[in-house]
Structures are given as structure tokens and as C-alpha cells.
Protein backbone atom coordinates (compact mmCIF):
# COMPACT_ATOMS: atom_id res chain seq x y z
CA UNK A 1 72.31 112.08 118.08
CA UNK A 2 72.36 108.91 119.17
CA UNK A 3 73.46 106.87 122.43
CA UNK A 4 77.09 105.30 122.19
CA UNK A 5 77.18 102.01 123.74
CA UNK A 6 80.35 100.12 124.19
CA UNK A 7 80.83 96.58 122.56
CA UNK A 8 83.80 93.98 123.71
CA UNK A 9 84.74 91.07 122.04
CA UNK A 10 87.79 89.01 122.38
CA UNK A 11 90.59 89.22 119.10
CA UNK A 12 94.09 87.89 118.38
CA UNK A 13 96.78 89.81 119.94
CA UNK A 14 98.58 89.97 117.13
CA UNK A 15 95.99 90.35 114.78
CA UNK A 16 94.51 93.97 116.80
CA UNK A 17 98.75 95.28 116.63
CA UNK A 18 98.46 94.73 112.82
CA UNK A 19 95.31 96.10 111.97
CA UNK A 20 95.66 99.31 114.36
CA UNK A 21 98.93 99.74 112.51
CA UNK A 22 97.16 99.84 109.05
CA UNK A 23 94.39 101.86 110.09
CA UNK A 24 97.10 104.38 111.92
CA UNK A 25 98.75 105.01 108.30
CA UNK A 26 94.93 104.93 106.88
CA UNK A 27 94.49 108.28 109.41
CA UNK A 28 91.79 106.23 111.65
CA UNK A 29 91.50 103.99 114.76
CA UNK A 30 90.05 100.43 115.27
CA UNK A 31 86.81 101.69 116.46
CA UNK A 32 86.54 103.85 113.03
CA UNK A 33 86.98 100.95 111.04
CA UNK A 34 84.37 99.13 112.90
CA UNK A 35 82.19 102.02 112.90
CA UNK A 36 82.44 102.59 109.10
CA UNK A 37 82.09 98.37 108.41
CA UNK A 38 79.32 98.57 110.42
CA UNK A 39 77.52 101.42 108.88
CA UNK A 40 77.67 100.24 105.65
CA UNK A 41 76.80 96.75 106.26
CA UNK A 42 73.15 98.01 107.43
CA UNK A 43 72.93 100.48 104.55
CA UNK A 44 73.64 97.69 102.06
CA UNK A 45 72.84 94.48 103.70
CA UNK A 46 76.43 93.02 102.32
CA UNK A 47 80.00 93.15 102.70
CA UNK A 48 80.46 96.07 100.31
CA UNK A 49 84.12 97.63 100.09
CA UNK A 50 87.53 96.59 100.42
CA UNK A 51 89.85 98.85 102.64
CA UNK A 52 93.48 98.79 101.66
CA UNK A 53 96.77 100.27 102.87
CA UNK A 54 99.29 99.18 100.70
CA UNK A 55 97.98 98.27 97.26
CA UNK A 56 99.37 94.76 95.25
CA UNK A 57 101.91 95.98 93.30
CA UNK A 58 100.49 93.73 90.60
CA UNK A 59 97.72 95.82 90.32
CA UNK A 60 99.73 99.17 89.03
CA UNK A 61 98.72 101.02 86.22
CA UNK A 62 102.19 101.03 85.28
CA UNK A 63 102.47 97.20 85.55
CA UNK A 64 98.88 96.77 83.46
CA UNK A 65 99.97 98.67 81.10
CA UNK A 66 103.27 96.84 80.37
CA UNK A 67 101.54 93.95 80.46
CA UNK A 68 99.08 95.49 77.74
CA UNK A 69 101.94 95.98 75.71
CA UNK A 70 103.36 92.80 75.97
CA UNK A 71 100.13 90.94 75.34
CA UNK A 72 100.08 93.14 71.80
CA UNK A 73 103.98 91.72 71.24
CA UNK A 74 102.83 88.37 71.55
CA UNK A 75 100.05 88.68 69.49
CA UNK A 76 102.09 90.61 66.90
CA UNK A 77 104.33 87.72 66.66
CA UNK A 78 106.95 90.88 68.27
CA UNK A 79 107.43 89.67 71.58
CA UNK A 80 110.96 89.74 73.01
CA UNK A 81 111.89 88.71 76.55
CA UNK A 82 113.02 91.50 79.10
CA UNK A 83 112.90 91.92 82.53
CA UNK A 84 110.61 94.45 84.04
CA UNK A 85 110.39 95.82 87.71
CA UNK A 86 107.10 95.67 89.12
CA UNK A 87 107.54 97.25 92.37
CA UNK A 88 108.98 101.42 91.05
CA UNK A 89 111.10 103.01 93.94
């Protein structure tokens, strides 16, 4: 196995409270984050994932598909206005 070695560098404050917070609810610490970046920056020599906690509503499948729908209204020459929630609680 290989030798840990420590590595300090200086971050925002507020910045380290935030992202601890997200990778608490993500069931991981900072230095898993780093570890995971890290590993798969040198296996693929880029940036190569995104790591989310809370998705963009926006993004929904329920939202895309309304928005599906809509599109077909419109192009049907159907389209009615109505409001629709985008955010379900």
C-alpha cells in the first residue's frame, strides 16, 4: 500500500464550512473529495466529473418532461398558459 503523506494549503474559511457541509450529506469528508479529484485527474489527465448535492431543480425529469409537452403544444398550435411548480415538495 502506499505511504500517506500530508498536504496543507491555505482555503477560504467560509468556503472549507460549505464544502465539508456538502460532502457530510454526500457521506464523505474533505480529504475524500480530494482524494477521489485527485485520483481521477491522473487516471484521465482532465477534470472529469461533476459532484453534486442538491441537483438544479431545472434539471428534473418531471420538469423536462413538462417542458416536452409544452414544446409539442406550441408546435401543435395547442399551447395554453398555466403555471407549473418546478421545485415538487
Amino acid at each position: 500500500m502506499a505511504r500517506s503523506v500530508n498536504v496543507n494549503f491555505r482555503m477560504d474559511e467560509e468556503l472549507k464550512k460549505n464544502v465539508e457541509e456538502i460532502c457530510q450529506r454526500m457521506g464523505m469528508n474533505l480529504t475524500t473529495l480530494l482524494t477521489i479529484c485527485c485520483k481521477k485527474v491522473e487516471q484521465e489527465r482532465r477534470i472529469p466529473f461533476d459532484i453534486t448535492a442538491d441537483p438544479d431543480p431545472f434539471y428534473s425529469e418531471s420538469n423536462i418532461r413538462e417542458l416536452k409537452r409544452r414544446l409539442d403544444d406550441i408546435k401543435a398550435g395547442t399551447a395554453r398558459l398555466e403555471e407549473h411548480d418546478l421545485i415538487e415538495g
